[in-house]
C-alpha atoms as a PDB file:
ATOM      1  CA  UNK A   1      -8.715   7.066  18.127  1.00  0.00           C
ATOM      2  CA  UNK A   2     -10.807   7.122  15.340  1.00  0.00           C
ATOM      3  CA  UNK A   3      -8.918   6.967  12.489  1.00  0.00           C
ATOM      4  CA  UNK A   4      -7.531   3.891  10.797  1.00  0.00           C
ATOM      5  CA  UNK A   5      -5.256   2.191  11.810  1.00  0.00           C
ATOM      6  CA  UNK A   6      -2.851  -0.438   9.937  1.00  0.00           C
ATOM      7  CA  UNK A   7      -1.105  -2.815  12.700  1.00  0.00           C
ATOM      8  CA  UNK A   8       1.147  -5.220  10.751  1.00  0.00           C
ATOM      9  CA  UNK A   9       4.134  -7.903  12.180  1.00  0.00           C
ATOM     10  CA  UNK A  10       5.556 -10.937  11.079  1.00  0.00           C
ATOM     11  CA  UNK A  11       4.601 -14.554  11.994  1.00  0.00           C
ATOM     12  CA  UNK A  12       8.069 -15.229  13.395  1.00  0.00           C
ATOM     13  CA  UNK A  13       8.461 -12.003  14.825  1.00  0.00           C
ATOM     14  CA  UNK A  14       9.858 -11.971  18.435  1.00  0.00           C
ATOM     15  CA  UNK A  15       9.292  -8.408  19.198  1.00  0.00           C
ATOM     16  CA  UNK A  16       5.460  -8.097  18.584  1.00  0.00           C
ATOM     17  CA  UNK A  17       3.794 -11.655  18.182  1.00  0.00           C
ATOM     18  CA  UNK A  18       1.026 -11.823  15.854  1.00  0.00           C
ATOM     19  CA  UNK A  19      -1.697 -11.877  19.199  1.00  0.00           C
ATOM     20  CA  UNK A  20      -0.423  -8.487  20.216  1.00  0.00           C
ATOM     21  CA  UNK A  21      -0.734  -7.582  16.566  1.00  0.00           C
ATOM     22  CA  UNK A  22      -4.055  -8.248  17.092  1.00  0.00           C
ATOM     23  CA  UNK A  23      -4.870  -6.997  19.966  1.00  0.00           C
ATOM     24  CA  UNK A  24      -3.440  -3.952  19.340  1.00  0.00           C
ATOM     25  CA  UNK A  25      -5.728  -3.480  15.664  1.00  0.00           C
ATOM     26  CA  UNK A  26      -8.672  -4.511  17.541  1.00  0.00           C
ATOM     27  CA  UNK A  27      -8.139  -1.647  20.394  1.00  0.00           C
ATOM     28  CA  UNK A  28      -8.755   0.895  17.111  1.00  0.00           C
ATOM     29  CA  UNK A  29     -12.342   1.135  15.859  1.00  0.00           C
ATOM     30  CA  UNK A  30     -10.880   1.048  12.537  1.00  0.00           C
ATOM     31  CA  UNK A  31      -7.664  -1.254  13.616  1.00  0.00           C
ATOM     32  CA  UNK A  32      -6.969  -3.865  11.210  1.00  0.00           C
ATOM     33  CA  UNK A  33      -4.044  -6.308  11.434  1.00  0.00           C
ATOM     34  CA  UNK A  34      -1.780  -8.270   9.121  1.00  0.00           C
ATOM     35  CA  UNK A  35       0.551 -10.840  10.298  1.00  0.00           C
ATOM     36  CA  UNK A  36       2.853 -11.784   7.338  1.00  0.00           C
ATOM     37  CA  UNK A  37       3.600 -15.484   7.090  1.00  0.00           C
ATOM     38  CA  UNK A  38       7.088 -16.766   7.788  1.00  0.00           C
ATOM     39  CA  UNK A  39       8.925 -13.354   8.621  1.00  0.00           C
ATOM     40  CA  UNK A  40      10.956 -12.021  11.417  1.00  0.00           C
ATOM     41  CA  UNK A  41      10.982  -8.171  12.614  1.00  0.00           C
ATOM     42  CA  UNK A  42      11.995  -5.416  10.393  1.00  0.00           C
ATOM     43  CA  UNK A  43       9.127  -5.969   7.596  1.00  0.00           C
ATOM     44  CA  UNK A  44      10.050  -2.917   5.637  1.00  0.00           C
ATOM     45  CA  UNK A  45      13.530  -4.326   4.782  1.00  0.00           C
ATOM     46  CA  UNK A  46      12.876  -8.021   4.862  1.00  0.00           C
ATOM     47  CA  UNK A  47       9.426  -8.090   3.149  1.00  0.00           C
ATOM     48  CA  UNK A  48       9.212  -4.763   0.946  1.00  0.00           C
ATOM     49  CA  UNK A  49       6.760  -5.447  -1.610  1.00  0.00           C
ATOM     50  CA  UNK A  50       4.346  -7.322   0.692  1.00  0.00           C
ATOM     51  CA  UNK A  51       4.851  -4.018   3.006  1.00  0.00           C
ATOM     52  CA  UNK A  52       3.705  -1.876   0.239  1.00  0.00           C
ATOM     53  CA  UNK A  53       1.385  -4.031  -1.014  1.00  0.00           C
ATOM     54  CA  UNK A  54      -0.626  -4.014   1.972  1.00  0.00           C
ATOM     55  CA  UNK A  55      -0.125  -0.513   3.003  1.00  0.00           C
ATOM     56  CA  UNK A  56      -1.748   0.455  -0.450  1.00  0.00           C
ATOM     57  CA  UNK A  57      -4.216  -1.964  -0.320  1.00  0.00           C
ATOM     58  CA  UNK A  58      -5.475  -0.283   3.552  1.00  0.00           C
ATOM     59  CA  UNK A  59      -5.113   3.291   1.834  1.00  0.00           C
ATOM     60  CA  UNK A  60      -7.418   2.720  -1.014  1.00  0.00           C
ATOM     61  CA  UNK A  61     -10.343   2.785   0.014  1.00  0.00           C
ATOM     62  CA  UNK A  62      -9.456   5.597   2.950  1.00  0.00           C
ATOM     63  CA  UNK A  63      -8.129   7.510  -0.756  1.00  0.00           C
ATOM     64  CA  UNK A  64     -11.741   6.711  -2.660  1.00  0.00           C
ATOM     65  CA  UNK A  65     -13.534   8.018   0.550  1.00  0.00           C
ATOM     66  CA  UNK A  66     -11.761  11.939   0.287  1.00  0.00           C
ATOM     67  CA  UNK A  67     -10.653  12.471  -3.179  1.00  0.00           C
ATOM     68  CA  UNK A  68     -13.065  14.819  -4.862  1.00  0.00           C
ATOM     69  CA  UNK A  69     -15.106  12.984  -7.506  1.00  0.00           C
ATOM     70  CA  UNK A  70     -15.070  16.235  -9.672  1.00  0.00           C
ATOM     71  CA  UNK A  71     -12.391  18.569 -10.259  1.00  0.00           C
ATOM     72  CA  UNK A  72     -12.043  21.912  -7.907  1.00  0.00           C
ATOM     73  CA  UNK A  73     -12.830  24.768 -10.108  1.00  0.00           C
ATOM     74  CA  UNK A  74     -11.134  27.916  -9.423  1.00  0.00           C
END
């Protein structure tokens, strides 16, 4: 796979410990992981804005990289 990949799991999280959160990002070229401190499974509901945050944060520069710098003229 060469594409990015965002692998992300809480500290506490029984389901998918932060190792195989690692592991797992470092199997991708372009894995990266984020283990968010003190939380359980279900980040999305639980931890929302730190979700977002760092989805945004690992689409930014993948955004910079393929939006035209000039507009398309038709």
């Amino acid at each position: 796979m060469q594409c990015p990949v965002l692998v992300m799991t809480g500290e506490l999280d029984a389901n998918s410990s932060p190792e195989m959160t690692r592991q797992m990002a470092q199997a991708a070229p372009r894995g990266q992981a984020v283990v968010v401190y003190n939380a359980r499974h279900m980040l999305n509901l639980t931890d929302a804005d730190r979700v977002n945050e760092e989805i945004m944060s690992f689409l930014q520069p993948i955004a910079s990289a393929v939006t035209p710098k000039e507009p398309v003229k038709e």
